[in-house]
C-alpha atoms as a PDB file:
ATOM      1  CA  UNK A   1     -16.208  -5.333 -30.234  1.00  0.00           C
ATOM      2  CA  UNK A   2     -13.481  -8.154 -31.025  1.00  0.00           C
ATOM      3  CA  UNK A   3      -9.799  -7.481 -31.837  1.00  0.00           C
ATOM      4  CA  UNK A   4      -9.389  -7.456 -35.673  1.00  0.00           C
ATOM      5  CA  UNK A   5      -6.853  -9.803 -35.219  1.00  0.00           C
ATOM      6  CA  UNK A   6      -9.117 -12.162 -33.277  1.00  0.00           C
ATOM      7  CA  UNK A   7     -10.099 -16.095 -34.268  1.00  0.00           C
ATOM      8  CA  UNK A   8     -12.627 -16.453 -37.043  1.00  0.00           C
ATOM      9  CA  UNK A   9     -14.423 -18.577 -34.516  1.00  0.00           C
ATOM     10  CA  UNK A  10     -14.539 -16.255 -32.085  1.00  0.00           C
ATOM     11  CA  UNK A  11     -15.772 -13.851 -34.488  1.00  0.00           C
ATOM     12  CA  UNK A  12     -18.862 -15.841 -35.503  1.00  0.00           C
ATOM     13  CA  UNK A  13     -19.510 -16.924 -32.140  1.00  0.00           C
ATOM     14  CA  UNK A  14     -19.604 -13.152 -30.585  1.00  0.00           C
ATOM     15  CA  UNK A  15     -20.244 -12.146 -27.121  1.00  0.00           C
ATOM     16  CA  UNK A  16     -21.263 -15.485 -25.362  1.00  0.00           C
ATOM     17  CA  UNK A  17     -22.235 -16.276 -21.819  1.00  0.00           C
ATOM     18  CA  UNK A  18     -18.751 -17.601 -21.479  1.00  0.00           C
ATOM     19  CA  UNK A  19     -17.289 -14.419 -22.248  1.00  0.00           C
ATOM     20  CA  UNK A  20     -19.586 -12.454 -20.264  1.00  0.00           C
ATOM     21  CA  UNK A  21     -18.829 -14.390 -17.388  1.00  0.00           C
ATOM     22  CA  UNK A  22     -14.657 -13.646 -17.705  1.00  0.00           C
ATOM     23  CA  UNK A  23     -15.890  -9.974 -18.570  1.00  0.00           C
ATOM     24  CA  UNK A  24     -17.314  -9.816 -14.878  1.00  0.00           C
ATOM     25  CA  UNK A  25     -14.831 -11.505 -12.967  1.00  0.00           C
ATOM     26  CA  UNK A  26     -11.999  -9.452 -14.446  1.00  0.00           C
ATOM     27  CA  UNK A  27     -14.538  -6.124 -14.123  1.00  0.00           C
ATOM     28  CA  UNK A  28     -15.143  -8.181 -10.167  1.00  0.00           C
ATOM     29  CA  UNK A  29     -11.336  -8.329  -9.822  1.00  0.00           C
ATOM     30  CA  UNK A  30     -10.515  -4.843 -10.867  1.00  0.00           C
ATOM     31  CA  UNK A  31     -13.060  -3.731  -8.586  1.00  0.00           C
ATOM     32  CA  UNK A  32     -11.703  -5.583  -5.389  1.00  0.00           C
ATOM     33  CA  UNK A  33      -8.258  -4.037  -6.065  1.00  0.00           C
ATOM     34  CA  UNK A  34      -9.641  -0.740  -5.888  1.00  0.00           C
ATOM     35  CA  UNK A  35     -11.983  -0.837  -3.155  1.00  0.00           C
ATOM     36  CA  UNK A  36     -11.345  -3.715  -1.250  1.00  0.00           C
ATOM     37  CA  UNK A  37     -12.669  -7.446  -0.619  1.00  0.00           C
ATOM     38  CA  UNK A  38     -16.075  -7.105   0.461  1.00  0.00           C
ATOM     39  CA  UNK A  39     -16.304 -10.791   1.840  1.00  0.00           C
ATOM     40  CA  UNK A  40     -13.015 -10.470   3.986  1.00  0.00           C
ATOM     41  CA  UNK A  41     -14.675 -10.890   6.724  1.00  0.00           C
ATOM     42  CA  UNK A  42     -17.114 -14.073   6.108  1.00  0.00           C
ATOM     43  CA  UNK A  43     -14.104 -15.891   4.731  1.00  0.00           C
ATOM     44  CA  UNK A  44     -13.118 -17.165   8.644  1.00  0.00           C
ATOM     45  CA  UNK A  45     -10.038 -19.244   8.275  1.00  0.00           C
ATOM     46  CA  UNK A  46      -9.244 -18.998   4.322  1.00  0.00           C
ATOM     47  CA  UNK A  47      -8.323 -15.359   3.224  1.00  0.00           C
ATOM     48  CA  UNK A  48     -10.028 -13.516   0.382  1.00  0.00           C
ATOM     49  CA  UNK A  49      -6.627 -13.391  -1.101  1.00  0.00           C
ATOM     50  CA  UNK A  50      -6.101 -17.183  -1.031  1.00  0.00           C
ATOM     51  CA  UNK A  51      -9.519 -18.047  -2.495  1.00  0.00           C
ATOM     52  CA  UNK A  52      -8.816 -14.878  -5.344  1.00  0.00           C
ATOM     53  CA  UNK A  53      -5.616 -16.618  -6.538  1.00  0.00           C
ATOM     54  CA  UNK A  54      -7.416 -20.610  -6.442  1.00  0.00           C
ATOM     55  CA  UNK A  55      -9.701 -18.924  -8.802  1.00  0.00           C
ATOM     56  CA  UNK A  56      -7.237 -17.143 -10.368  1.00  0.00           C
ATOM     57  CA  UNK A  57      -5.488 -20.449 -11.161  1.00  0.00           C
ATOM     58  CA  UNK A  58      -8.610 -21.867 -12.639  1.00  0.00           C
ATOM     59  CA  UNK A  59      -9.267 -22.329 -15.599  1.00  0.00           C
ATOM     60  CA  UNK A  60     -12.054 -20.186 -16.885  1.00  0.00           C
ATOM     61  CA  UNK A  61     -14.757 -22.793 -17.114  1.00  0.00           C
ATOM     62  CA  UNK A  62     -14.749 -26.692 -17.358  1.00  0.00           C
ATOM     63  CA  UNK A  63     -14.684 -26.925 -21.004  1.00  0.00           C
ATOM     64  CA  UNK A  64     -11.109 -25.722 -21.211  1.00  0.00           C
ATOM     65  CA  UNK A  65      -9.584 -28.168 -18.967  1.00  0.00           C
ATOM     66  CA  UNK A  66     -12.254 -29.944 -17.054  1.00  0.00           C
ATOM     67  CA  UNK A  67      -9.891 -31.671 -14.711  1.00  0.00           C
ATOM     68  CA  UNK A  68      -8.279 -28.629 -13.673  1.00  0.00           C
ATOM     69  CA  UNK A  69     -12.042 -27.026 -13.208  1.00  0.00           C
ATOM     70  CA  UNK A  70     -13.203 -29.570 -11.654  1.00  0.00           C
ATOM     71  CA  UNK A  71      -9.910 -30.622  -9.041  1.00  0.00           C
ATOM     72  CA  UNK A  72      -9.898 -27.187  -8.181  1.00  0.00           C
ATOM     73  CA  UNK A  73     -13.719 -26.359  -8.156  1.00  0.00           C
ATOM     74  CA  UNK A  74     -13.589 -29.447  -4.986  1.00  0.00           C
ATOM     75  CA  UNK A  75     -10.419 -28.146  -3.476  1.00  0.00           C
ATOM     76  CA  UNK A  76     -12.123 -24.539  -2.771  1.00  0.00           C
ATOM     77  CA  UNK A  77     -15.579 -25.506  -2.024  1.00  0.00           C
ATOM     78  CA  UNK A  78     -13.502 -27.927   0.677  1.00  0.00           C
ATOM     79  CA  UNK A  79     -11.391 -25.258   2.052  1.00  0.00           C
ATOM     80  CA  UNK A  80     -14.385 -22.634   2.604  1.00  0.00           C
ATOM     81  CA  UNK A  81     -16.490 -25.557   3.908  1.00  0.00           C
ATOM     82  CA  UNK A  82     -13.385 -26.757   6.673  1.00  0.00           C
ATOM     83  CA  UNK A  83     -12.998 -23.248   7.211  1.00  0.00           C
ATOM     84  CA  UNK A  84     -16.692 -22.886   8.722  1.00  0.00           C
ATOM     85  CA  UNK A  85     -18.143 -21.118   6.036  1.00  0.00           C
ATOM     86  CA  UNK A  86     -21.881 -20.791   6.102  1.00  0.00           C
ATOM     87  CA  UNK A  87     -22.160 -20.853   2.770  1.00  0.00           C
ATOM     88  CA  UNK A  88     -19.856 -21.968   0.000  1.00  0.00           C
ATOM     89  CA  UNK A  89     -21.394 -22.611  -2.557  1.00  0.00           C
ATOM     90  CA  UNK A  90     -22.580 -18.694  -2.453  1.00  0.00           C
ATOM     91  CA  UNK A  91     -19.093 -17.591  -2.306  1.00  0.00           C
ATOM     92  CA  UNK A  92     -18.571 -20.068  -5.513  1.00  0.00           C
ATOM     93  CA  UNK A  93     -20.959 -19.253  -7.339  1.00  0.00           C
ATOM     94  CA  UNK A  94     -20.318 -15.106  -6.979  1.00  0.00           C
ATOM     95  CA  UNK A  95     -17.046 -15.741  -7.306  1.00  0.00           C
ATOM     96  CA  UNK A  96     -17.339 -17.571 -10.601  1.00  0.00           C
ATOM     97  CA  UNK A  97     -20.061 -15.690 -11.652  1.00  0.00           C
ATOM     98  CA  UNK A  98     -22.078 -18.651 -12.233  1.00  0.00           C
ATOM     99  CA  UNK A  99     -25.753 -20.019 -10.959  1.00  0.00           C
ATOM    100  CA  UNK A 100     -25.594 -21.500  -7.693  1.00  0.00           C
ATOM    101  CA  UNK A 101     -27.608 -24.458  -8.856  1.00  0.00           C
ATOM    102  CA  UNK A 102     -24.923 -24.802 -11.661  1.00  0.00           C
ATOM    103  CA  UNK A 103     -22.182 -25.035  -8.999  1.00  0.00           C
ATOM    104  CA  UNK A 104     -24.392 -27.472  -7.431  1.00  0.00           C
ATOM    105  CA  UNK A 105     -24.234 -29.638 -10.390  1.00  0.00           C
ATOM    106  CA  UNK A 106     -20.606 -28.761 -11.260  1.00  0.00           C
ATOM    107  CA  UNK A 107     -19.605 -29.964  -7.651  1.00  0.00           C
ATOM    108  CA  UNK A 108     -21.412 -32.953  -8.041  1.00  0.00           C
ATOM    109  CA  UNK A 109     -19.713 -33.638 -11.216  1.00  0.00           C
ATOM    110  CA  UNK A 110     -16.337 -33.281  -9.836  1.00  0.00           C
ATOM    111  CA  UNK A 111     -17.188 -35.809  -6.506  1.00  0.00           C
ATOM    112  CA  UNK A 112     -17.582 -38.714  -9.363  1.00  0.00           C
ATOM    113  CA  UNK A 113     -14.426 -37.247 -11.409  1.00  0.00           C
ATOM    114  CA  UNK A 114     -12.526 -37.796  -8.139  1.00  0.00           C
ATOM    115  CA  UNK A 115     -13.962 -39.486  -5.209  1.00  0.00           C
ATOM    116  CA  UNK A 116     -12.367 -39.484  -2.122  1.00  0.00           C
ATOM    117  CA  UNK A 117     -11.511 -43.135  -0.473  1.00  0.00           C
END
C-alpha cells in the first residue's frame, strides 16, 4: 500500500522491481542489526560495516544518479577484490539485491564510465 500523500507517478507505477529491491535491503539491513553480519567473516580485510555504509551511500540504483552508482559500484567491487575476496561480485550482487549477471554488466558499464590510466 502507498502513502496517500505519495506521487501520482508512483501511484500508477505501484510496487516495481525497483522498489522491491529497496524493500529487501532495508528488510536485509534491519535484519543484520538484529542478528548480526552473517558475512563478517568472508569479508578479510574490508569490514562488513565499511562495505554496509559504501552501500549505504549509494544511491539506490543507477537511474537516480548513475555516476554516483556507478563510481561507487567500482570502488567496492575494488576494495573486496584487493581485500582477497573470493568472490565479489556475490557479495555485490546480495548486497544490492540484484542478479549477479546484472552486476556483471553494471561493472562493466562503470570500467568505460571511468577507466583507469
Amino acid at each position: 500500500m502507498l502513502a496517500p500523500d505519495a506521487d501520482p507517478k508512483a501511484r500508477v507505477r505501484g510496487y516495481t522491481t525497483g522498489v522491491a529491491r529497496r524493500v529487501e535491503r532495508l528488510i536485509s539491513d534491519m535484519q543484520t542489526e538484529v542478528v548480526g553480519e552473517p558475512e563478517a567473516a568472508h569479508l578479510s580485510g574490508i569490514s562488513a560495516r565499511a562495505l554496509r555504509d559504501a552501500l549505504i551511500k549509494m544511491p539506490a540504483n543507477p537511474r537516480t544518479d548513475p555516476d554516483a552508482y556507478y563510481r561507487g559500484l567500482l570502488a567496492l567491487f575494488d576494495s573486496l577484490d584487493s581485500a582477497g575476496h573470493p568472490a565479489p561480485i556475490n557479495v555485490l550482487s546480495d548486497r544490492l539485491g540484484v542478479p549477479k549477471q546484472t552486476i556483471k554488466t553494471q561493472l562493466a558499464t562503470a570500467r568505460r564510465r571511468f577507466p583507469r590510466g
